[in-house]
Every structure is written in C-alpha cells, then in structure tokens.
C-alpha atoms as a PDB file:
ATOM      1  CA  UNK A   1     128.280 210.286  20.818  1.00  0.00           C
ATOM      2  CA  UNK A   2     127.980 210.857  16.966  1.00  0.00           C
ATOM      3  CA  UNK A   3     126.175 213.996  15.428  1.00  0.00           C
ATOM      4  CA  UNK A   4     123.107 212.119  14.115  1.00  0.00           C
ATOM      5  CA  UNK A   5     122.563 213.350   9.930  1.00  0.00           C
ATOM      6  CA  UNK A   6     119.028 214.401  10.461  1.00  0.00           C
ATOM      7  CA  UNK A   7     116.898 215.203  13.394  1.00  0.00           C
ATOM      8  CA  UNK A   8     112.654 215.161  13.089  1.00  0.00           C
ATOM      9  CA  UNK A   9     110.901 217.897  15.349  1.00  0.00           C
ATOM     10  CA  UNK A  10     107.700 217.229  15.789  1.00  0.00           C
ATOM     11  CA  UNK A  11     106.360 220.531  16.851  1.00  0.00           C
ATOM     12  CA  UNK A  12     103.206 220.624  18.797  1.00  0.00           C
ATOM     13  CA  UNK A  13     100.951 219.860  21.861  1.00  0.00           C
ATOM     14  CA  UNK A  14      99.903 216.225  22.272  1.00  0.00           C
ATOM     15  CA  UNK A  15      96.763 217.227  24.464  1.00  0.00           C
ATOM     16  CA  UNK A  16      95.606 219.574  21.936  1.00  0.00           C
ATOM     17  CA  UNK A  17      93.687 217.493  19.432  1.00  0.00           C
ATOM     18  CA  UNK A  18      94.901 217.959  16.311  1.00  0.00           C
ATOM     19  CA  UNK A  19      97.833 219.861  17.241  1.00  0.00           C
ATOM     20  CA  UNK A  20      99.178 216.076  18.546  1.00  0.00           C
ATOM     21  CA  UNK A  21      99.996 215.590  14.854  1.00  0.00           C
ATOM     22  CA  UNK A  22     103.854 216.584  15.293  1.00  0.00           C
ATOM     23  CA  UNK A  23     104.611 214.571  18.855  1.00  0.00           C
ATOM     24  CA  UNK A  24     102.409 211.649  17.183  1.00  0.00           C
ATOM     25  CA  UNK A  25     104.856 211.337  14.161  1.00  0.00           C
ATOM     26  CA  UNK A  26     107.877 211.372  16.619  1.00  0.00           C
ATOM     27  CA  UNK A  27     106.374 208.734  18.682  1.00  0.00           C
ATOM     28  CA  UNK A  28     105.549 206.380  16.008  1.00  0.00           C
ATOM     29  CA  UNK A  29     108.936 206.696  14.537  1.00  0.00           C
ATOM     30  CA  UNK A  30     110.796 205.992  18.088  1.00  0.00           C
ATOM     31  CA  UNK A  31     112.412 202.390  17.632  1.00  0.00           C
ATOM     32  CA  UNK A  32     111.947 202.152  14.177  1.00  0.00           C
ATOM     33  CA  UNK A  33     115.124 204.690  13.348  1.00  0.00           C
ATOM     34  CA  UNK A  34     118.464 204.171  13.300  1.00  0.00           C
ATOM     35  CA  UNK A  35     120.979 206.351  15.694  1.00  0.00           C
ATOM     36  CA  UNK A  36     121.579 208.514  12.151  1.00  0.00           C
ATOM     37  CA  UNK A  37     117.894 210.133  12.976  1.00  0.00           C
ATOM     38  CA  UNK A  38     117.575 211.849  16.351  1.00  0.00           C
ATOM     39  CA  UNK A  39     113.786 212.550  17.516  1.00  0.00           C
ATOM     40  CA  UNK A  40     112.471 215.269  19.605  1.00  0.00           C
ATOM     41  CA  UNK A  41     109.461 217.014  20.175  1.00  0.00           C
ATOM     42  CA  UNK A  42     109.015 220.231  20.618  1.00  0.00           C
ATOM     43  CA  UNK A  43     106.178 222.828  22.170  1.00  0.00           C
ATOM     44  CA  UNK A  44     107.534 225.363  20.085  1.00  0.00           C
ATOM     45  CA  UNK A  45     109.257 227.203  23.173  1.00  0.00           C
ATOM     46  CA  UNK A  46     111.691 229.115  21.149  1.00  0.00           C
ATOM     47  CA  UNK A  47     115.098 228.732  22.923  1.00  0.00           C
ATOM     48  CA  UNK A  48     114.530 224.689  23.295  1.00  0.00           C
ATOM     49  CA  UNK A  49     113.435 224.670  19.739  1.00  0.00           C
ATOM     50  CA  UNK A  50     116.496 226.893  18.677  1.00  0.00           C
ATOM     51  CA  UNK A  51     118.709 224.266  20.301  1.00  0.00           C
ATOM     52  CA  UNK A  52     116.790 221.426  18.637  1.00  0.00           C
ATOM     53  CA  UNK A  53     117.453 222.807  14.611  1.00  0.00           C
ATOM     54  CA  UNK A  54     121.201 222.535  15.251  1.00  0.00           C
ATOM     55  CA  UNK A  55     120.978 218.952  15.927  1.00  0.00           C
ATOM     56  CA  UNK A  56     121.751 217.517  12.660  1.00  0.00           C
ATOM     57  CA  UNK A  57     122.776 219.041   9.485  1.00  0.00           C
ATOM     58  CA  UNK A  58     119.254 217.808   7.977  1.00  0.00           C
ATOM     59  CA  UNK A  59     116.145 218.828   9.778  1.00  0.00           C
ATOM     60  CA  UNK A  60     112.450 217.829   9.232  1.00  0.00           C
ATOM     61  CA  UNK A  61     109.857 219.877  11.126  1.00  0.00           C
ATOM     62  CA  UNK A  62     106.134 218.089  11.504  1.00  0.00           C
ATOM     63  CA  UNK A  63     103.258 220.427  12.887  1.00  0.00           C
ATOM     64  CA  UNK A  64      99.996 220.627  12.357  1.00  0.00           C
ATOM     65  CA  UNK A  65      98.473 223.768  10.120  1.00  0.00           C
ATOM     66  CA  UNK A  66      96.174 225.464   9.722  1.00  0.00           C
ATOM     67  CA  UNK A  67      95.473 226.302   6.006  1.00  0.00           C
ATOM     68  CA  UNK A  68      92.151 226.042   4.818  1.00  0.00           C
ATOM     69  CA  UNK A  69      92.832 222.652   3.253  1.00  0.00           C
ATOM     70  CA  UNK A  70      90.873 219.767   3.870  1.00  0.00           C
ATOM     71  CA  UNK A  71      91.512 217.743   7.769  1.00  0.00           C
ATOM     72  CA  UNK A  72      94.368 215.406   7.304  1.00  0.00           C
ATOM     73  CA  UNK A  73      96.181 217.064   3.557  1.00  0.00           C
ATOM     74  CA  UNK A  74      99.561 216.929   4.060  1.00  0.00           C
ATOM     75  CA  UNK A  75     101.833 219.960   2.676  1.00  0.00           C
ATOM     76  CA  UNK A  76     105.578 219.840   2.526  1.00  0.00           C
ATOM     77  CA  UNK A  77     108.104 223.198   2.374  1.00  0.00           C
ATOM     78  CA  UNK A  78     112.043 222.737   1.564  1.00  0.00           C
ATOM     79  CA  UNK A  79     114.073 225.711   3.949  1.00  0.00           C
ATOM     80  CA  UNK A  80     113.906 227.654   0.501  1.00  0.00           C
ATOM     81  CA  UNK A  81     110.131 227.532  -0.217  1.00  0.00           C
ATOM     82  CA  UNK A  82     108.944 228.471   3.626  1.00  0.00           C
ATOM     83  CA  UNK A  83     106.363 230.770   3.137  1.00  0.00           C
ATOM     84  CA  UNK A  84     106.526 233.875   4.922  1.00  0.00           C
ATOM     85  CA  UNK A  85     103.164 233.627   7.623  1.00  0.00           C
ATOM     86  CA  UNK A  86     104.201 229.456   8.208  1.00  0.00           C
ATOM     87  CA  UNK A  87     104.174 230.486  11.498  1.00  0.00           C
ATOM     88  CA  UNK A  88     101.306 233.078  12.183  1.00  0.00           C
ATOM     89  CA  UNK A  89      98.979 231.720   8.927  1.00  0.00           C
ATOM     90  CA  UNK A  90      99.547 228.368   8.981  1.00  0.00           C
ATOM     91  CA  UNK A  91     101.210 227.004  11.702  1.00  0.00           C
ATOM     92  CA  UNK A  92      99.246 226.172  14.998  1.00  0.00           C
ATOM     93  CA  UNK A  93     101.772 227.941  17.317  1.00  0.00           C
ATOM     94  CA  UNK A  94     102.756 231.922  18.424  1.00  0.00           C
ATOM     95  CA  UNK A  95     106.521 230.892  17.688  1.00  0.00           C
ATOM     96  CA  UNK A  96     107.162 231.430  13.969  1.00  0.00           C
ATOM     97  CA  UNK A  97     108.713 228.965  12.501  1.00  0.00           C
ATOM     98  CA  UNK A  98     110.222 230.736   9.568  1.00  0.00           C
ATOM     99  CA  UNK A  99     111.923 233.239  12.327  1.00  0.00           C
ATOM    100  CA  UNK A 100     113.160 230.444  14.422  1.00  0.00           C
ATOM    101  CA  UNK A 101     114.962 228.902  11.228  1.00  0.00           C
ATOM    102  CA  UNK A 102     116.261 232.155   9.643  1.00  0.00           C
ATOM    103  CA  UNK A 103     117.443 232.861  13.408  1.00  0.00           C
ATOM    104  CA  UNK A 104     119.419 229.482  13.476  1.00  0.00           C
ATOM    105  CA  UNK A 105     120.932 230.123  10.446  1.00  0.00           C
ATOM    106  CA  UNK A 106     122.083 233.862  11.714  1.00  0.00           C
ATOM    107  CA  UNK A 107     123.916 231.868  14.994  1.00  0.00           C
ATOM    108  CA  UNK A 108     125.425 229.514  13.164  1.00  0.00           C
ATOM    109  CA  UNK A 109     122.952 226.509  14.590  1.00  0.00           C
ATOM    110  CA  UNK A 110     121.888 225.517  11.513  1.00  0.00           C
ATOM    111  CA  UNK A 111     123.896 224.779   7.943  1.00  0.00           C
ATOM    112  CA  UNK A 112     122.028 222.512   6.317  1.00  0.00           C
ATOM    113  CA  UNK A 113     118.806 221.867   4.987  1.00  0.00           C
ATOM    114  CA  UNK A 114     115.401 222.066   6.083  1.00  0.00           C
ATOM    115  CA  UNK A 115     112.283 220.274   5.581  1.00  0.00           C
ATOM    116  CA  UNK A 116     108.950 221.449   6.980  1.00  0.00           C
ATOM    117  CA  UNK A 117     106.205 218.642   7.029  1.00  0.00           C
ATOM    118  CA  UNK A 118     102.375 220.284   7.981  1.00  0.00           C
ATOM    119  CA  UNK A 119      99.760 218.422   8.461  1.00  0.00           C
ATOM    120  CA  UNK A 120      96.255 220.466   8.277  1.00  0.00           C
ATOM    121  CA  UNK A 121      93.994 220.027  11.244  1.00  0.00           C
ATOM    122  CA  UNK A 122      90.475 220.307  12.131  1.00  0.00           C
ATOM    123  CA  UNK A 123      90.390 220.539  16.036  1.00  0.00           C
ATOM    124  CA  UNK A 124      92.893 221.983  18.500  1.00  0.00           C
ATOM    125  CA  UNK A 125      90.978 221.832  21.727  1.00  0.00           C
ATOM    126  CA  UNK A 126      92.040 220.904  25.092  1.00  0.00           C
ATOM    127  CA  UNK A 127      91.769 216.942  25.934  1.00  0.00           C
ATOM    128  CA  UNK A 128      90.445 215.902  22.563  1.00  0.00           C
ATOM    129  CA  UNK A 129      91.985 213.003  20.352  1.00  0.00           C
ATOM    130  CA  UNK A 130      93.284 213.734  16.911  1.00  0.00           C
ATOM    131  CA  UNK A 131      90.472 213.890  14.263  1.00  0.00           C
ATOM    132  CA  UNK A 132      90.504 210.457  11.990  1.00  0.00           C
ATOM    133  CA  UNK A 133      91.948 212.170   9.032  1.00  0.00           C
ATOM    134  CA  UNK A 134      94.608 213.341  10.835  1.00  0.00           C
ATOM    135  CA  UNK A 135      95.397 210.784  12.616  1.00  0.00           C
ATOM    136  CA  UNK A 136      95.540 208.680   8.932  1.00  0.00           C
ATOM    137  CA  UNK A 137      98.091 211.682   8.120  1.00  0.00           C
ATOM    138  CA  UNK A 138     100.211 210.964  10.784  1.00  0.00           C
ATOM    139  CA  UNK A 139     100.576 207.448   9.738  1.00  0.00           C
ATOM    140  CA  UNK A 140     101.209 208.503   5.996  1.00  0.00           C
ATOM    141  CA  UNK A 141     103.964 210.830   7.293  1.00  0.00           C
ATOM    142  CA  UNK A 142     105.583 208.425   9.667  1.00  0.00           C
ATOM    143  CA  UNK A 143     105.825 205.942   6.165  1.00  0.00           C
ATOM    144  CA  UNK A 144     106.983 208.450   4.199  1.00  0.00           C
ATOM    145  CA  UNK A 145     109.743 209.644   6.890  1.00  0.00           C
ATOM    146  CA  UNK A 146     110.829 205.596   7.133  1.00  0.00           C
ATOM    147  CA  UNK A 147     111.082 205.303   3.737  1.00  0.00           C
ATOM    148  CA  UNK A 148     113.679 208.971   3.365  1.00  0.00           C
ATOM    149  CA  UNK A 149     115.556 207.654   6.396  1.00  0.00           C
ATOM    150  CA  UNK A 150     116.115 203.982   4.703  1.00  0.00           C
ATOM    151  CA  UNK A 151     117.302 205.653   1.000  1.00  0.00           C
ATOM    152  CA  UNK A 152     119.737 208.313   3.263  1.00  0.00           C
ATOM    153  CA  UNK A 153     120.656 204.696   4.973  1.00  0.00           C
ATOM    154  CA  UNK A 154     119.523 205.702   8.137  1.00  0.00           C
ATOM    155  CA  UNK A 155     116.479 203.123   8.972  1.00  0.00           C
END
C-alpha cells in the first residue's frame, strides 16, 4: 500500500456535542477523497494519536476549541504558529496537542508539515447534537479541505 501525502485527524468525541466537530469533518470527507488523503479519527488517546501524525508527510488536525470566539468561527494554526495552551486553552481535550506534535517530531514520526483546523464550540455535553453554527462549520471545513486536496491533486 502507498504512504498516502496527507492524513486529516479529526480529533474529538462524536457523542459530545460540539466536540463531534473533528469525527464530523472526517465523516463527511469519507468517499469524496482520493487514496492520496488517509482519514482517521481520533479521541485524542495519545499513543493512537502519536501513531496517527506519522501517517503522511502532511497532516491536518480538526477539533473543536474552545476560545472565547463566537459558536461555529473557524481558526487555522500552521505546525509553526501552534500556540503554546492549543491543548489545555483551547482545545477540548486533556491530551495537548502541541506536546503530541513536538513529541512526533522528537521520534522521528513526523517530518513534514502540520495544519491544525479548530472549530470553536458552544456545547460539549453528553448525547447532545452539534450546535447549528457548528455544524455549518463543519460543512465550511469539509469544502475547504476538498478544495486543498483537489489543488495538491488528491480529490
């Protein structure tokens, strides 16, 4: 099998409201990718998700955040602009996210680039469906992610 060029991660819990935002993206992109994208999703277990960066030499992370912004903004980091707290300030999950990458990079499981795609939430309770402005996020993300896989010549 081929090392796919880029793998999405969509970090997150799909039963968690808003938190579905990362799984939701990799759903909606399933059968509309070509075999250069690999998809996963990811709980943020930290092992599982160390494995998952050193798919592909280009990753793209989607989670939902928590920033302060208004439900549904979507904010976009390269691997060189992650900000420090992604993972305990904005980030819905205990696993930091700027550890887990910095820690890939340290065992030689990641060597390329890095995107990270957040998309603010509202509500991250048990058995509640993604707010509407998220869920309008998710849709603008899964467009936007279509559109970089067709210009890398992946779609």
């Amino acid at each position: 099998m081929t090392r796919p060029e880029t793998v999405v991660i969509g970090v997150g819990n799909a039963w968690r409201g808003d938190d579905a935002a990362g799984p939701a993206v990799v759903e909606r992109l399933r059968d509309r990718v070509g075999p250069g994208v690999a998809l996963v999703t990811s709980d943020g277990e930290p092992s599982r998700l160390l494995d998952s960066l050193g798919l592909a030499d280009r990753v793209i992370l989607v989670d939902a955040v928590r920033s302060g912004a208004e439900p549904g903004t979507v904010i976009t980091f390269t691997g060189e602009e992650l900000p420090a707290d992604l993972g305990t300030g904005q980030s819905t999950h205990l696993v930091d996210l700027v550890d887990a990458v910095s820690l890939a990079r340290v065992l030689g499981r990641l060597s390329g680039s890095v995107e990270f795609i957040g998309i603010e939430g509202a509500s991250f309770e048990p058995a509640t469906p993604m707010c509407p402005e998220v869920e309008a996020a998710v849709d603008r993300t899964v467009e936007h992610l279509m559109a970089a896989t067709r210009e890398a010549g992946h779609a």
